[in-house]
C-alpha atoms as a PDB file:
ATOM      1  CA  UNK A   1      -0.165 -26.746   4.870  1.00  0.00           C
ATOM      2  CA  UNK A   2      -2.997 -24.058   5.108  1.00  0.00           C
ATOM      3  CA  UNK A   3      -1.731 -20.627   5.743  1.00  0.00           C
ATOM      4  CA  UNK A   4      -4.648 -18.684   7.190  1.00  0.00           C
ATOM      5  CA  UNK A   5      -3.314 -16.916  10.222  1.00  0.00           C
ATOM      6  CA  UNK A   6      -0.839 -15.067  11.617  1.00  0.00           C
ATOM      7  CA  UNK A   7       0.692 -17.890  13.473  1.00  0.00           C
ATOM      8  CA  UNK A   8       0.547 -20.253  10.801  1.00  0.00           C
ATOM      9  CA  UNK A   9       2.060 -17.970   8.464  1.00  0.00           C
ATOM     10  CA  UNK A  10       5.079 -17.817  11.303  1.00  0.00           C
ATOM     11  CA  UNK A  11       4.972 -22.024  10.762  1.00  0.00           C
ATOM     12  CA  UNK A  12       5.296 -22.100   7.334  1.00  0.00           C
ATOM     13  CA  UNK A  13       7.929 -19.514   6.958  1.00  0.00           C
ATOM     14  CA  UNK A  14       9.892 -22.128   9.877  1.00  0.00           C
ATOM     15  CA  UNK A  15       8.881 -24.759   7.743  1.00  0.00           C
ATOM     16  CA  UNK A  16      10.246 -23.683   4.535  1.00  0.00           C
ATOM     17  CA  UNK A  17      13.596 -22.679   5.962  1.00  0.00           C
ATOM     18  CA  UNK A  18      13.861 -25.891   7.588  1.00  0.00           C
ATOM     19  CA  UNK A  19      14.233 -23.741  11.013  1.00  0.00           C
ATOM     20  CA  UNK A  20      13.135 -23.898  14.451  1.00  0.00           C
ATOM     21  CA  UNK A  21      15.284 -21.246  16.382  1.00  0.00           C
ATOM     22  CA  UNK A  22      13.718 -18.243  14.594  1.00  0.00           C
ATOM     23  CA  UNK A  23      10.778 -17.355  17.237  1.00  0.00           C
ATOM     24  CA  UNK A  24      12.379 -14.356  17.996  1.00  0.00           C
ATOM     25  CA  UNK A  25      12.717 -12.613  14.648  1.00  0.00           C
ATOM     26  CA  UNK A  26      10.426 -14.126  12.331  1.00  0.00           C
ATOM     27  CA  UNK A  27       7.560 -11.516  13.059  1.00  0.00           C
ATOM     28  CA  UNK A  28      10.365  -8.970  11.906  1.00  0.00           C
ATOM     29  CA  UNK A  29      10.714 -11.148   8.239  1.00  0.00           C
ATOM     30  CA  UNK A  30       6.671 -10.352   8.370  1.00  0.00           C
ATOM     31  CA  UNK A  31       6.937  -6.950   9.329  1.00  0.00           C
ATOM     32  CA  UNK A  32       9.358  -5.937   6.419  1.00  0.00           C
ATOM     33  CA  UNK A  33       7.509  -7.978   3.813  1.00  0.00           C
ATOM     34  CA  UNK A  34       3.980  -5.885   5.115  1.00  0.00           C
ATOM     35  CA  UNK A  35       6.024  -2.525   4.687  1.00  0.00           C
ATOM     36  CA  UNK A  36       7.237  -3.971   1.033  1.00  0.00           C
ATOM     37  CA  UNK A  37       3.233  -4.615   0.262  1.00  0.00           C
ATOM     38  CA  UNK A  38       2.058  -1.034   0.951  1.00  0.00           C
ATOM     39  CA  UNK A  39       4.784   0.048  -2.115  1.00  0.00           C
ATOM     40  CA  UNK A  40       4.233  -2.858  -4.538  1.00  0.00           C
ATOM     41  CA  UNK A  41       0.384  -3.548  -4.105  1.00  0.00           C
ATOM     42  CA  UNK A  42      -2.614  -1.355  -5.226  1.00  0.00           C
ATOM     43  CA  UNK A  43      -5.755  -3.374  -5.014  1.00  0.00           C
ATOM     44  CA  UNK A  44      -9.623  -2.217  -4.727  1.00  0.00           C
ATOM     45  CA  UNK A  45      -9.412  -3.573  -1.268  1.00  0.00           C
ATOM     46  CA  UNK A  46      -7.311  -0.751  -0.099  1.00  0.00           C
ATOM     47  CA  UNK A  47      -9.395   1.872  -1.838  1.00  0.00           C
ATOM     48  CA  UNK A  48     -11.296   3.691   0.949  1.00  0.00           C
ATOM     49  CA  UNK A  49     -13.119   7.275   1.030  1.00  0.00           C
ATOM     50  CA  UNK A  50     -12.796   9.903   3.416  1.00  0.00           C
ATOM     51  CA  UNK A  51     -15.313  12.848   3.504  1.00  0.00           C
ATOM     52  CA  UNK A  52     -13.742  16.512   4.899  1.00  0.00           C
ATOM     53  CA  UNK A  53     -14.897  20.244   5.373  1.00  0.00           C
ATOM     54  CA  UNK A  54     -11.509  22.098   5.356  1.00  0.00           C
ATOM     55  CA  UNK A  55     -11.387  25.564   6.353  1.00  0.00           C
ATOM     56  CA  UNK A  56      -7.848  25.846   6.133  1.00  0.00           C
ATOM     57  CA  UNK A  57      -5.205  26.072   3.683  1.00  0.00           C
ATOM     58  CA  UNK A  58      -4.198  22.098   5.063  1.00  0.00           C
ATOM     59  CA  UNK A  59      -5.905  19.017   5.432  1.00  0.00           C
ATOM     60  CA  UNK A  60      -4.516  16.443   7.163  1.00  0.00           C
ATOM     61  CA  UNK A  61      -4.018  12.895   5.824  1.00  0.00           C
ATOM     62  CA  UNK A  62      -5.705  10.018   7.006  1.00  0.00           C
ATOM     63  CA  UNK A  63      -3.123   7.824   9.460  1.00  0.00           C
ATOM     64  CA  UNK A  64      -3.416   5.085   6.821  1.00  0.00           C
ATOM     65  CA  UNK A  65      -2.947   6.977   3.690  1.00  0.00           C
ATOM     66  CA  UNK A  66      -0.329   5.412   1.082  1.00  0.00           C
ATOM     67  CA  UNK A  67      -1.695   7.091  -2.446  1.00  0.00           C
ATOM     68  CA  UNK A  68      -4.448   9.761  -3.498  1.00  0.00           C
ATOM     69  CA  UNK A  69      -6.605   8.067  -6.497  1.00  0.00           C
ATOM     70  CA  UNK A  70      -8.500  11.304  -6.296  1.00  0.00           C
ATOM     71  CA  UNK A  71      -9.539  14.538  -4.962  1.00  0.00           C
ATOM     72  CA  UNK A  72     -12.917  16.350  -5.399  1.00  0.00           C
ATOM     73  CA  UNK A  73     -14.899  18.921  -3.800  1.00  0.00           C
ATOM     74  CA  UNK A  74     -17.992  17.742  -3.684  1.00  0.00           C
ATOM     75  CA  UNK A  75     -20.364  20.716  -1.640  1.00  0.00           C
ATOM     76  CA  UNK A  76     -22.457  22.041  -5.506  1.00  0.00           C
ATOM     77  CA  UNK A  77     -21.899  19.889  -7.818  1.00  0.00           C
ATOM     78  CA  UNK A  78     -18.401  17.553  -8.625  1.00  0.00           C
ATOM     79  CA  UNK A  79     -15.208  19.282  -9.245  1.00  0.00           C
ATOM     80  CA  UNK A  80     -11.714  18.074  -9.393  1.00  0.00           C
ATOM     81  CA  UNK A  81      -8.508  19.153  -7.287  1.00  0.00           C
ATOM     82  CA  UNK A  82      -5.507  18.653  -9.190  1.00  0.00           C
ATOM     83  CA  UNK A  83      -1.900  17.706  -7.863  1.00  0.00           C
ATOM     84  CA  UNK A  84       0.313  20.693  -8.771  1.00  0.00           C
ATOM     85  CA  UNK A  85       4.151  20.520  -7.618  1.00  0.00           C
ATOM     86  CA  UNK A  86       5.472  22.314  -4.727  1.00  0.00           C
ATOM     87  CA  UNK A  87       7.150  24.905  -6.768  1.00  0.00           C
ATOM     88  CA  UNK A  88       4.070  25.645  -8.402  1.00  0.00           C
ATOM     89  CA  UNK A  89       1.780  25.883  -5.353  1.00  0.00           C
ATOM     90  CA  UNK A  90       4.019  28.508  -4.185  1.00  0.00           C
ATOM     91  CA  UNK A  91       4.116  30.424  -7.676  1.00  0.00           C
ATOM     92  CA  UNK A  92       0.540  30.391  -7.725  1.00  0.00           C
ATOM     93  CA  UNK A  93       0.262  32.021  -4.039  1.00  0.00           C
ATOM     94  CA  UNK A  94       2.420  34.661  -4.910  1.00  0.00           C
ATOM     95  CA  UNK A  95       0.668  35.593  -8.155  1.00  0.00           C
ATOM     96  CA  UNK A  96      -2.599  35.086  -6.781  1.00  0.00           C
ATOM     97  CA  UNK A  97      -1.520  37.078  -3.603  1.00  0.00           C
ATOM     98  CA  UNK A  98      -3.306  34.086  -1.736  1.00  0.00           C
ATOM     99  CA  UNK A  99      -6.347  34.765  -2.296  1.00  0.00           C
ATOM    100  CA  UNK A 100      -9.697  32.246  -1.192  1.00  0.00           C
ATOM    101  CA  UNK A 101     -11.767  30.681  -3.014  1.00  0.00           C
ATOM    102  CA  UNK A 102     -13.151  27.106  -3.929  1.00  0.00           C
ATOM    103  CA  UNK A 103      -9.620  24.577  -3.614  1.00  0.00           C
ATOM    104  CA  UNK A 104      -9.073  23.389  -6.917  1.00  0.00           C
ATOM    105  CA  UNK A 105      -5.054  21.974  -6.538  1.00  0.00           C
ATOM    106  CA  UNK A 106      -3.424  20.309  -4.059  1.00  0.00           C
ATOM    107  CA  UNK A 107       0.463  19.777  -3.215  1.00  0.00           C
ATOM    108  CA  UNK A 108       1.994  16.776  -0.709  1.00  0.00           C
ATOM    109  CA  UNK A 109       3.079  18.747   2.408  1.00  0.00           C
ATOM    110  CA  UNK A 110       4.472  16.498   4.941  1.00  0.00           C
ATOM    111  CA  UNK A 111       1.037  14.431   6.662  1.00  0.00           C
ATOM    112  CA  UNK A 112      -1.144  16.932   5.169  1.00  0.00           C
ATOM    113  CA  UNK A 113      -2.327  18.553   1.336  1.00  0.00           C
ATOM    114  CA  UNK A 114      -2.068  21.836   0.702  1.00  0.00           C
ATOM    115  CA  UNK A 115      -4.647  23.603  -1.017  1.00  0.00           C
ATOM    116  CA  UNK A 116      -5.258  26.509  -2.826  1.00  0.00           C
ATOM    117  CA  UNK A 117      -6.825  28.555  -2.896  1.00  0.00           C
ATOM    118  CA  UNK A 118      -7.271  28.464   0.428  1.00  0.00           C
ATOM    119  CA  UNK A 119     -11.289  27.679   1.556  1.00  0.00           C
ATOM    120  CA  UNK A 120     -13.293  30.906   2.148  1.00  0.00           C
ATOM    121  CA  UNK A 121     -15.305  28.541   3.936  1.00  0.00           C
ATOM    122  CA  UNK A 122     -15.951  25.022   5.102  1.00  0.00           C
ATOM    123  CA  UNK A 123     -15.826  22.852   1.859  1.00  0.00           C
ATOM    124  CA  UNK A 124     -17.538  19.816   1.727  1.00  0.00           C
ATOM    125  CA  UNK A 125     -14.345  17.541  -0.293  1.00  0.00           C
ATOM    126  CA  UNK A 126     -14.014  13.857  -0.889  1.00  0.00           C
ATOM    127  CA  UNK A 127     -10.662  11.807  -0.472  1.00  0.00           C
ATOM    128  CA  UNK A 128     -10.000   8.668  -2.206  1.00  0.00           C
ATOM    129  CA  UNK A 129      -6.834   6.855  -1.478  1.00  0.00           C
ATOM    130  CA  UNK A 130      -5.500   3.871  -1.174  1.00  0.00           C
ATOM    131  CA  UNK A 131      -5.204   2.456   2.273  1.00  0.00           C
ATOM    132  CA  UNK A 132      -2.413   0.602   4.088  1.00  0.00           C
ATOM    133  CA  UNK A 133      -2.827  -3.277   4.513  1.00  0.00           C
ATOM    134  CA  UNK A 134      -3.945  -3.614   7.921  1.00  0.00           C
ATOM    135  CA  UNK A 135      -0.684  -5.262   9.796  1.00  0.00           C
ATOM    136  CA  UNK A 136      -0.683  -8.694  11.051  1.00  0.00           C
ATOM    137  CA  UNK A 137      -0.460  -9.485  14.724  1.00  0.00           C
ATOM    138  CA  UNK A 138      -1.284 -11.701  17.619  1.00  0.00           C
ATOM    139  CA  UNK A 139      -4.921  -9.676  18.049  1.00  0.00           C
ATOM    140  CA  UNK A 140      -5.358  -9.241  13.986  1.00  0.00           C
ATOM    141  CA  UNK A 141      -4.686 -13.114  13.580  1.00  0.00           C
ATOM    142  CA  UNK A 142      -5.669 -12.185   9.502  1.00  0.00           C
ATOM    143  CA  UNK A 143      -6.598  -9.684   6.792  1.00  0.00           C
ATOM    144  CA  UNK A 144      -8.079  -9.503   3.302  1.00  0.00           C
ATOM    145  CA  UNK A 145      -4.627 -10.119   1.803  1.00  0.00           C
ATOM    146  CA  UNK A 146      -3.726 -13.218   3.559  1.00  0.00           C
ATOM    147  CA  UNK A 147      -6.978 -15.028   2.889  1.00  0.00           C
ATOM    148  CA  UNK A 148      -6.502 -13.483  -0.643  1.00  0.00           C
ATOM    149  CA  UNK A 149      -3.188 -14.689  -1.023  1.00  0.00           C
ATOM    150  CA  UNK A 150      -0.898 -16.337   1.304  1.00  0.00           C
ATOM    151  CA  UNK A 151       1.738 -16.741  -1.218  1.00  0.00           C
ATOM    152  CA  UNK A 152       2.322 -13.351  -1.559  1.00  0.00           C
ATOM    153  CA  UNK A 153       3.179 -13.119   2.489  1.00  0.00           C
ATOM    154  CA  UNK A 154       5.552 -16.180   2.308  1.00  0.00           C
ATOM    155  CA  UNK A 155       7.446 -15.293  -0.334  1.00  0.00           C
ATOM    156  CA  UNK A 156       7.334 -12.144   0.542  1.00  0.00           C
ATOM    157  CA  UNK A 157       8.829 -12.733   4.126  1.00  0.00           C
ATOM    158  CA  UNK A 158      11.150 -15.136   3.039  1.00  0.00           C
ATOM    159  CA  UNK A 159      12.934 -12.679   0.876  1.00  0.00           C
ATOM    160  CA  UNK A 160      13.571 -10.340   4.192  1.00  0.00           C
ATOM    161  CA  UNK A 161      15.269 -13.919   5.580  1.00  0.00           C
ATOM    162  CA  UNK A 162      17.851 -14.137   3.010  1.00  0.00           C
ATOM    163  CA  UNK A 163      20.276 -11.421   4.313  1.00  0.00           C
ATOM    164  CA  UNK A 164      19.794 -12.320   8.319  1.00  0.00           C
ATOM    165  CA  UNK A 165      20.335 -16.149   7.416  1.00  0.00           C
ATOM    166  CA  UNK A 166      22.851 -15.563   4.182  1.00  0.00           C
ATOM    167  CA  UNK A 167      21.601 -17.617   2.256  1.00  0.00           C
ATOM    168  CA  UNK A 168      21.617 -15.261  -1.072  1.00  0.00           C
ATOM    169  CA  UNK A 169      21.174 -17.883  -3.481  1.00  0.00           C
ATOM    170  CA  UNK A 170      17.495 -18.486  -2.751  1.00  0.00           C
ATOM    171  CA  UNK A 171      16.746 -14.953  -2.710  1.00  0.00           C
ATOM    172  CA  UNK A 172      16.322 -15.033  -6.698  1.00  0.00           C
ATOM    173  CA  UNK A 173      13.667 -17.707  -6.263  1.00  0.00           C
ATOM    174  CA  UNK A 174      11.518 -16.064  -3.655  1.00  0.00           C
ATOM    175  CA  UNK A 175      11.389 -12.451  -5.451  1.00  0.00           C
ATOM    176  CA  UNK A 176      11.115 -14.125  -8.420  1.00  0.00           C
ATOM    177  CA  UNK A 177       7.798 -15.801  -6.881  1.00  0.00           C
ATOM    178  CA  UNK A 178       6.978 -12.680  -4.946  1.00  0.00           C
ATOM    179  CA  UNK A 179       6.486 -10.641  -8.048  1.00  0.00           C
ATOM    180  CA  UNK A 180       4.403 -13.073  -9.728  1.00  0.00           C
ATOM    181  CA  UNK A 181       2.202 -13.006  -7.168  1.00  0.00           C
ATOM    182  CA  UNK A 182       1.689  -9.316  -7.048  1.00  0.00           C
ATOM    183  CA  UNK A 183       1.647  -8.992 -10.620  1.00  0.00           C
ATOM    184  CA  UNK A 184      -1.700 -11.724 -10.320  1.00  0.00           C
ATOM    185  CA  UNK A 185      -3.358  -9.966  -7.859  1.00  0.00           C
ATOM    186  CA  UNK A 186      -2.805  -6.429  -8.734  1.00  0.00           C
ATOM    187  CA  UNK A 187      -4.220  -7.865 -12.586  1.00  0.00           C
ATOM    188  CA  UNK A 188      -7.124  -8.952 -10.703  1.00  0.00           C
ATOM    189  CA  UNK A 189      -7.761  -6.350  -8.990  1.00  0.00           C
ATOM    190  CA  UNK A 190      -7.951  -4.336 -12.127  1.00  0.00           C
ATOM    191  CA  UNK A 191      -9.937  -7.066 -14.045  1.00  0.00           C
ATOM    192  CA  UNK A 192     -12.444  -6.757 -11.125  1.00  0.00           C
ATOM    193  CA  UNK A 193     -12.314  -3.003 -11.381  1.00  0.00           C
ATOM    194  CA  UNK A 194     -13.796  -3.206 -15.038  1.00  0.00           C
ATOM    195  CA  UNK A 195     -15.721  -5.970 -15.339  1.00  0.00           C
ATOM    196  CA  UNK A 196     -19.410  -6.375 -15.798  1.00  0.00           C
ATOM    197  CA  UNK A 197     -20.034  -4.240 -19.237  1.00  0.00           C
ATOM    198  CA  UNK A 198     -17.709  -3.358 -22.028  1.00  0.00           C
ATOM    199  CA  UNK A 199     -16.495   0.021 -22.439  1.00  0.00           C
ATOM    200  CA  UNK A 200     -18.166   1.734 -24.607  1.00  0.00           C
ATOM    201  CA  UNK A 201     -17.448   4.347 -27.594  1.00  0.00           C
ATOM    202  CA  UNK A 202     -19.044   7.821 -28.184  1.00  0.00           C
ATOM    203  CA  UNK A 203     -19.322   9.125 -31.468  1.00  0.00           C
ATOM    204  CA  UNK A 204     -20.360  12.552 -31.453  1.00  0.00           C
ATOM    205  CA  UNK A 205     -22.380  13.602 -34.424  1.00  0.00           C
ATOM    206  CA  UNK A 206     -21.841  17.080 -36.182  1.00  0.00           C
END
C-alpha cells in the first residue's frame, strides 16, 4: 500500500494494527511521532535562513526554530557570533559594563538570543537553523518527509500506539525500525551535504 498522504498514512497505521476503531486517536499516534522527528532528525530540508537588523540586546526566534547551525553578522564583511553560556553572558556584561558594539556571542534566552554586546545600531545578521517539519493535517495532506520517507512516519507512529493499546512487545520492533530509518536519512542528508567534489588539503608552504 502507497503511503503518500495524510489519510493514507492514518490507513496504514489501521492496517498494520489490524484496527478499525482508532479514528479518534490515531492523528494523536501522528502527532507524537511529528514531535519525536523535530528531536531525532536534522536534514538539509529543514535548513532555512533568516535575515535580521537587531537593535536590541534580543532577537527573537523564528516560530519554527528547533537548532542554530549558525550565526553571523553579515552588514561589512562575514563575522561569526558564538554561543557563550548563560553564566558567561552575564560575566561578560558586568565586566564589560554593557557596553555596544558589533554582537559577536549569543546565549538561548527563552524564544529569543541574547546578544552582546548589545547593537549600537541596526545590524544586518544572518540566522541559519534548522526548521521544524511542517505538521501533517487534513489541509497539509503531505510534506517533504513523507514523500521522502513514509517509513519513518509509520514506524514512528506506531511506537506512540504501543502504550495506549499495550501491546509492549512490538514496541522493540517498531523503534528498532524507526531508528534505522532516521539513521538512513539523516546519512543521506549528510552524503548530499558533501557531495559533488572531494575535500581538499592545503599545504601551506614556508
Amino acid at each position: 500500500m502507497a503511503i503518500t498522504t495524510y489519510a493514507e498514512l492514518q490507513t496504514a497505521i489501521a492496517d498494520f494494527l489490524n484496527r478499525d476503531d482508532l479514528t479518534s486517536v490515531v492523528t494523536t499516534f501522528i502527532s507524537l511521532a511529528e514531535a519525536q522527528f523535530q528531536r531525532d532528525i536534522r536534514h538539509w530540508e529543514m535548513e532555512k535562513r533568516q535575515l535580521a537588523s537587531p537593535t536590541e540586546q534580543y532577537l527573537t526566534k523564528p516560530s519554527d526554530w528547533v537548532e542554530t547551525i549558525r550565526l553571523h553578522v553579515t552588514g561589512s564583511g562575514t563575522s561569526p557570533v558564538n554561543l557563550i553560556s548563560r553564566d558567561e553572558m552575564a560575566d561578560r556584561r558586568a565586566k564589560g559594563e554593557d557596553v555596544a558594539g558589533v554582537p559577536c556571542y549569543y546565549t538561548h534566552s527563552g524564544n529569543t538570543f541574547e546578544l552582546y554586546p548589545t547593537p549600537s545600531e541596526a545590524t544586518e545578521m544572518e540566522l541559519l537553523y534548522f526548521s521544524k517539519i511542517p505538521a501533517l493535517s487534513d489541509s497539509n495532506t503531505s510534506n517533504w518527509l513523507l514523500e521522502a520517507s513514509p517509513d519513518i512516519y509509520l514506524y514512528g507512529a506506531l511506537i506512540h500506539t504501543a502504550g495506549y493499546l499495550h501491546e509492549d512487545q512490538r514496541i522493540q520492533a517498531w523503534a528498532s525500525l524507526y531508528s534505522a530509518a532516521v539513521q538512513r536519512l539523516n546519512q543521506r542528508s549528510d552524503q548530499a551535504k558533501y557531495s559533488g567534489s572531494g575535500l581538499t588539503m592545503k599545504i601551506r608552504s614556508y
